[in-house]
Protein backbone atom coordinates (compact mmCIF):
# COMPACT_ATOMS: atom_id res chain seq x y z
CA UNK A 1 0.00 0.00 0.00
CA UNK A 2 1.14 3.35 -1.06
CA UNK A 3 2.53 5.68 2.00
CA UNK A 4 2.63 9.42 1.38
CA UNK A 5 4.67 11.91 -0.15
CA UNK A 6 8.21 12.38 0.88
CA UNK A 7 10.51 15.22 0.01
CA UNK A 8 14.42 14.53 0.73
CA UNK A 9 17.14 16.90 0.61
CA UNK A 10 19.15 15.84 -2.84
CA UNK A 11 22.45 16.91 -3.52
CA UNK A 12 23.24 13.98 -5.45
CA UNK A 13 26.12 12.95 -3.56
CA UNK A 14 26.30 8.77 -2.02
CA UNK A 15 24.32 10.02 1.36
CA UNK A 16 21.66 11.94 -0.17
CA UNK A 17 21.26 9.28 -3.47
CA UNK A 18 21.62 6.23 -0.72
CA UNK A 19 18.15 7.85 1.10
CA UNK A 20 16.69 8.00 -2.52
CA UNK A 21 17.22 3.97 -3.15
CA UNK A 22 16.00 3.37 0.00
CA UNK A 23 12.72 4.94 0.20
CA UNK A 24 12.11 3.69 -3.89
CA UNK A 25 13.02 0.08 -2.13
CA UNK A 26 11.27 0.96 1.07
CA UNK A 27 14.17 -0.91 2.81
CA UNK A 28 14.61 1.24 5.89
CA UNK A 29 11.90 1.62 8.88
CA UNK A 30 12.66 5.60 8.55
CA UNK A 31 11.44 5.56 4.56
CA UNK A 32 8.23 3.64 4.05
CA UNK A 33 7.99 3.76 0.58
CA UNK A 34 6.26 6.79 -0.57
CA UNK A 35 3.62 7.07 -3.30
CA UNK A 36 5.89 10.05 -4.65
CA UNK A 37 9.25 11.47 -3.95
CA UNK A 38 10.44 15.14 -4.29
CA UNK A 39 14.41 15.28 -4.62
CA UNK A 40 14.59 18.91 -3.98
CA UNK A 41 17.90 20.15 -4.84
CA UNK A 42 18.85 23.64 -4.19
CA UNK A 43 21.03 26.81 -5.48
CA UNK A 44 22.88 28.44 -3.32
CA UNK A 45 24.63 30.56 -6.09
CA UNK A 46 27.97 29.81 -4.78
CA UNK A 47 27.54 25.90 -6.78
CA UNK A 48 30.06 24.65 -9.09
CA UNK A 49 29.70 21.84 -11.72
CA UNK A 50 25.81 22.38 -11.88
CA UNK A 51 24.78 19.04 -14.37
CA UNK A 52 25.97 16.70 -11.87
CA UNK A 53 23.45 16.35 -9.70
CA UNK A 54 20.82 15.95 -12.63
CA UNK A 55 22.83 13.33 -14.25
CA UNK A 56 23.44 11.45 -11.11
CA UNK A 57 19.25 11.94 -10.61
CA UNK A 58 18.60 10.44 -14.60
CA UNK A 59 20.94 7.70 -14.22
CA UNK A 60 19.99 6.73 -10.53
CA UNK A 61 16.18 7.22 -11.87
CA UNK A 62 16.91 4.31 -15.27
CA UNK A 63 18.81 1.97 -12.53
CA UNK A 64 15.88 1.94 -10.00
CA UNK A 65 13.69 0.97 -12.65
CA UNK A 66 15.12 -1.82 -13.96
CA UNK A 67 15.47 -2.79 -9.81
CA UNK A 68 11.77 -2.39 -9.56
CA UNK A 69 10.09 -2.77 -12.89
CA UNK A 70 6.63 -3.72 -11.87
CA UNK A 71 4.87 -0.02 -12.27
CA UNK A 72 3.20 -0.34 -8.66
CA UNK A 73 6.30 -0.85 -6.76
CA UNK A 74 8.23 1.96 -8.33
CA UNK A 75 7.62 5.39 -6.56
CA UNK A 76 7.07 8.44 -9.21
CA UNK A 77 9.87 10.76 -8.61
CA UNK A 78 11.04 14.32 -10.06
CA UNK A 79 14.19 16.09 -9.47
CA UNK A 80 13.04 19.82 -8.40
CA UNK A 81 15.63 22.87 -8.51
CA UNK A 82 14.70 25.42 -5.82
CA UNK A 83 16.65 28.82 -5.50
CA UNK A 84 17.64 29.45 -1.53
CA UNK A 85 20.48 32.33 -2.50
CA UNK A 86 18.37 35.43 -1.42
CA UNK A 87 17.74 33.44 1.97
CA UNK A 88 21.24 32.41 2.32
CA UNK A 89 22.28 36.28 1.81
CA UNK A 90 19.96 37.04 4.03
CA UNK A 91 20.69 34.59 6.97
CA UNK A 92 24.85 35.31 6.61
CA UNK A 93 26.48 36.67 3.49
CA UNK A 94 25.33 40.23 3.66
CA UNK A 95 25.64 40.53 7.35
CA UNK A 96 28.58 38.18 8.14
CA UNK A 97 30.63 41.42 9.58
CA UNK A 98 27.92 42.09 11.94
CA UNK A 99 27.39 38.37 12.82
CA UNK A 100 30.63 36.94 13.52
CA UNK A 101 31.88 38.90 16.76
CA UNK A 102 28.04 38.03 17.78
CA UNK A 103 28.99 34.21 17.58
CA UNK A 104 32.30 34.29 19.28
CA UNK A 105 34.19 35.13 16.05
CA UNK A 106 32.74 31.26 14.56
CA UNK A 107 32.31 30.75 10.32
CA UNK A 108 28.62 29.99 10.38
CA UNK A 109 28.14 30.23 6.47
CA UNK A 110 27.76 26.13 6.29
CA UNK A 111 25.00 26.51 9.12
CA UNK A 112 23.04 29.43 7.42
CA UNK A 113 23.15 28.16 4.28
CA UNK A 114 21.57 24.38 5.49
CA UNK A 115 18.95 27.05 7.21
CA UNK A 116 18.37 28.58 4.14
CA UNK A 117 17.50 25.11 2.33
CA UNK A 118 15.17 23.77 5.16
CA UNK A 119 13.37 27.22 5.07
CA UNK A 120 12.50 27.13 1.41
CA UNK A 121 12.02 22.85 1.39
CA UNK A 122 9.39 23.97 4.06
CA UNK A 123 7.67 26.33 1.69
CA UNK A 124 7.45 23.74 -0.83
CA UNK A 125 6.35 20.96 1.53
CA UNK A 126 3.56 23.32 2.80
CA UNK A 127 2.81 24.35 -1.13
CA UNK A 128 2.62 20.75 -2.37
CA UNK A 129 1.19 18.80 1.01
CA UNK A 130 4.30 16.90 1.54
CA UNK A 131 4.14 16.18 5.40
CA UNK A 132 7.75 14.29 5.41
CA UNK A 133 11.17 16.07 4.48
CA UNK A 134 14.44 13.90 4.78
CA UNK A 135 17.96 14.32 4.83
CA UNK A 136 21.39 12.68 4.89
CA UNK A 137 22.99 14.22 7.72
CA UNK A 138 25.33 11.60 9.35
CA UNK A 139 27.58 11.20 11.72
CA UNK A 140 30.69 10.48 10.04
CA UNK A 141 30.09 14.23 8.77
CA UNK A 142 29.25 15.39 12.22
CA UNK A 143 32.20 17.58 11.99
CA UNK A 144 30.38 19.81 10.03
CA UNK A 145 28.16 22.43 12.33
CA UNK A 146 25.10 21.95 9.89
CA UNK A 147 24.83 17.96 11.06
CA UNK A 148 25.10 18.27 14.84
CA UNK A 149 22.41 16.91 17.07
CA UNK A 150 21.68 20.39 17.89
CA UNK A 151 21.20 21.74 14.85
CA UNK A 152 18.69 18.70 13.34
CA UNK A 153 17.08 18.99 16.47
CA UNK A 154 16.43 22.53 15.89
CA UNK A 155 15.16 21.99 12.48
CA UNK A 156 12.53 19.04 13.69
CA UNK A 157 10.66 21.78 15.99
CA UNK A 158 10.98 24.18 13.27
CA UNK A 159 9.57 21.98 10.60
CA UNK A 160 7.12 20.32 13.46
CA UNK A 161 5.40 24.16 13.72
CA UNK A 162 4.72 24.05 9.84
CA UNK A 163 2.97 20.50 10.02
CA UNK A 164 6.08 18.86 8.51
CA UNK A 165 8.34 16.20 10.24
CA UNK A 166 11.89 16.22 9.56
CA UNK A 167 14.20 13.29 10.17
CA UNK A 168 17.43 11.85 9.41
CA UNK A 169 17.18 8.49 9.05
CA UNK A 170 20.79 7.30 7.93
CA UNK A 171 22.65 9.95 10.88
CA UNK A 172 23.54 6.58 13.07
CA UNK A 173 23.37 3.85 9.90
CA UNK A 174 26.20 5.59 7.79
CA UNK A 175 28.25 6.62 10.31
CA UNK A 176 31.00 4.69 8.22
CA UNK A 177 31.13 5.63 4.59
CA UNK A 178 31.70 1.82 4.03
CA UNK A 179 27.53 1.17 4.83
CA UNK A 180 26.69 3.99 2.41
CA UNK A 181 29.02 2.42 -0.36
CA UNK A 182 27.65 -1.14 0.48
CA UNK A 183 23.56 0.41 0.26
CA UNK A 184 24.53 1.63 -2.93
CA UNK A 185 26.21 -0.96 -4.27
CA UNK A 186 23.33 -3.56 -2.92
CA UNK A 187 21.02 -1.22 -5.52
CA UNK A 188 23.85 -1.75 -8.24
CA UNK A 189 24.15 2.55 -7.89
CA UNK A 190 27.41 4.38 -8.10
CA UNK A 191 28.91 4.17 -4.89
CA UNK A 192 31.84 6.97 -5.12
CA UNK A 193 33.06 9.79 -6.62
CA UNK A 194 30.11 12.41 -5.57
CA UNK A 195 27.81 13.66 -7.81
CA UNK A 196 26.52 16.74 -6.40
CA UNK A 197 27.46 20.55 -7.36
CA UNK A 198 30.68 21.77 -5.49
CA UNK A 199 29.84 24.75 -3.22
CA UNK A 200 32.94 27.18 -2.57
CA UNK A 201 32.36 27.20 1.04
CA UNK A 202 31.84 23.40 1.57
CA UNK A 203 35.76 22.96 2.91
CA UNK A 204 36.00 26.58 4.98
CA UNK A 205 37.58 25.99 8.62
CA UNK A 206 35.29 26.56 11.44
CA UNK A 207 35.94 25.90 14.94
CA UNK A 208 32.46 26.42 15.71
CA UNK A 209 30.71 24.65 18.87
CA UNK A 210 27.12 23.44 19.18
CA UNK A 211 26.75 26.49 21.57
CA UNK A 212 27.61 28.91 18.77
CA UNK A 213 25.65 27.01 16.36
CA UNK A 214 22.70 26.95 19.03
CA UNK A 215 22.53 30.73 19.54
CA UNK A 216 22.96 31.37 16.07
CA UNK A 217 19.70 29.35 15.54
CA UNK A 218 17.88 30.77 18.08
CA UNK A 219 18.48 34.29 16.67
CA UNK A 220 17.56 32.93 13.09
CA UNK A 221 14.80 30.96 13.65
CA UNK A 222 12.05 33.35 15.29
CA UNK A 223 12.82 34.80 11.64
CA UNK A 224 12.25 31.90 9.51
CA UNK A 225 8.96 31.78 11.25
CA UNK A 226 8.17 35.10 10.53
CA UNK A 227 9.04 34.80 7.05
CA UNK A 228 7.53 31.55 5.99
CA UNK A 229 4.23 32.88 7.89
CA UNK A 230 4.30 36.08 5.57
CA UNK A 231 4.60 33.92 2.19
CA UNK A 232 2.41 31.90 3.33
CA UNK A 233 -0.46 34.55 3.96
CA UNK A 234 0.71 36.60 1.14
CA UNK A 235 2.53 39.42 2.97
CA UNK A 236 5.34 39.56 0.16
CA UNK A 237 6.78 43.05 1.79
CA UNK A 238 7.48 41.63 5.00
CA UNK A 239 8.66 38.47 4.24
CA UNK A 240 11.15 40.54 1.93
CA UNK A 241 11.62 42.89 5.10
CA UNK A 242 12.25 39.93 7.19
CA UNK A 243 16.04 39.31 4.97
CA UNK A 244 16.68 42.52 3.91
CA UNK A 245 19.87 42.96 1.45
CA UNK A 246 23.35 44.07 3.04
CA UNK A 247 23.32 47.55 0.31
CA UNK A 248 19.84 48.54 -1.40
């Protein structure tokens, strides 16, 4: 029996493409298998190699099929390009001079930018009545602020207040990149080598702690609500007002 709509965070890389074979196989207790999945990829503007993740999508898509031919036992799924750079401004570039000393001198632009894309994969889940959003945080990558307990756990009340729940499903599972290879390879998918767009600030050193990351999230949030709220009820002014540009 069909399960609802899911929406997963899609970057195209092994995580992110290991949570897509699973829910299409409905293999994992955390991914029933859908009736249709959303791979919502998004632009930061600061991407490099931008076909990647599209090809990895198409040639993940033909592979899954031929896994699951039967019609009723393959999920419909679409690859879906959403455009988070104004938030991501918003949220760090254009203030980063004013935010920094705030945060104890800590690079938050991986954090702001993951806020950025759970923001606007909550306006589409709210827009297209998908009540589950994934994504393939995990703990081997725990070094990275934007996949500490405190963060995710930030983003499930956030998402919880919009009617959507967020998990992570593979954090514990692929704490070793060898279980994401051996998923992949299990679905006959490619199991290295990437696949999604290169961001230039996917490698900058921070030091930041989850109390940095914390704070910064407290500040942010309260505004996330009040700009999802204003799209939602049509306010376009304030939600612009809400991530106003660094220079008019």
């Amino acid at each position: 029996m069909y399960k609802q709509e899911l929406a997963i965070l899609f970057s195209g890389g092994t995580d992110s493409l290991a949570l897509y074979a699973l829910a299409v196989g409905g293999h994992h207790p955390g991914l029933p298998r859908p009736r249709k999945i959303h791979l919502l990829n998004m632009l930061n503007g600061m991407g490099r190699f931008p076909d990647f993740t599209r090809n990895r999508f198409e040639t993940t898509r033909a592979i899954l099929a031929n896994r699951f031919p039967e019609a009723e036992n393959m999920p419909s799924a679409s690859l879906v390009e959403l455009d988070m750079g104004r938030l991501f401004q918003g949220l760090w570039l254009d203030r980063y001079e004013e935010f920094m000393p705030r945060y104890g001198g800590k690079n938050l632009v991986c954090v702001a930018c993951k806020l950025a894309m759970h923001i606007r994969a909550l306006l589409y889940c709210n827009e297209h009545l998908v009540s589950q959003l994934v994504a393939g945080y995990t703990k081997k990558q725990s070094h990275y602020p934007e996949q500490t307990p405190v963060f995710m756990e930030k983003i499930r009340e956030l998402s919880t207040y919009f009617g959507v729940t967020a998990s992570f499903p593979v954090y514990d599972d692929f704490s070793e990149q060898m279980t994401t290879r051996h998923v992949l390879e299990e679905f006959g998918l490619p199991s290295t080598g990437g696949g999604e767009r290169k961001c230039l600030f996917c490698q900058t050193l921070t030091t930041a702690t989850e109390k940095e990351i914390g704070l910064y999230l407290d500040d942010m949030i309260p505004r996330a609500k009040k700009y999802i709220e204003s799209i939602h009820e049509g306010r376009l002014q304030a939600a612009a007002s809400v991530f106003p540009p660094g220079t008019e």
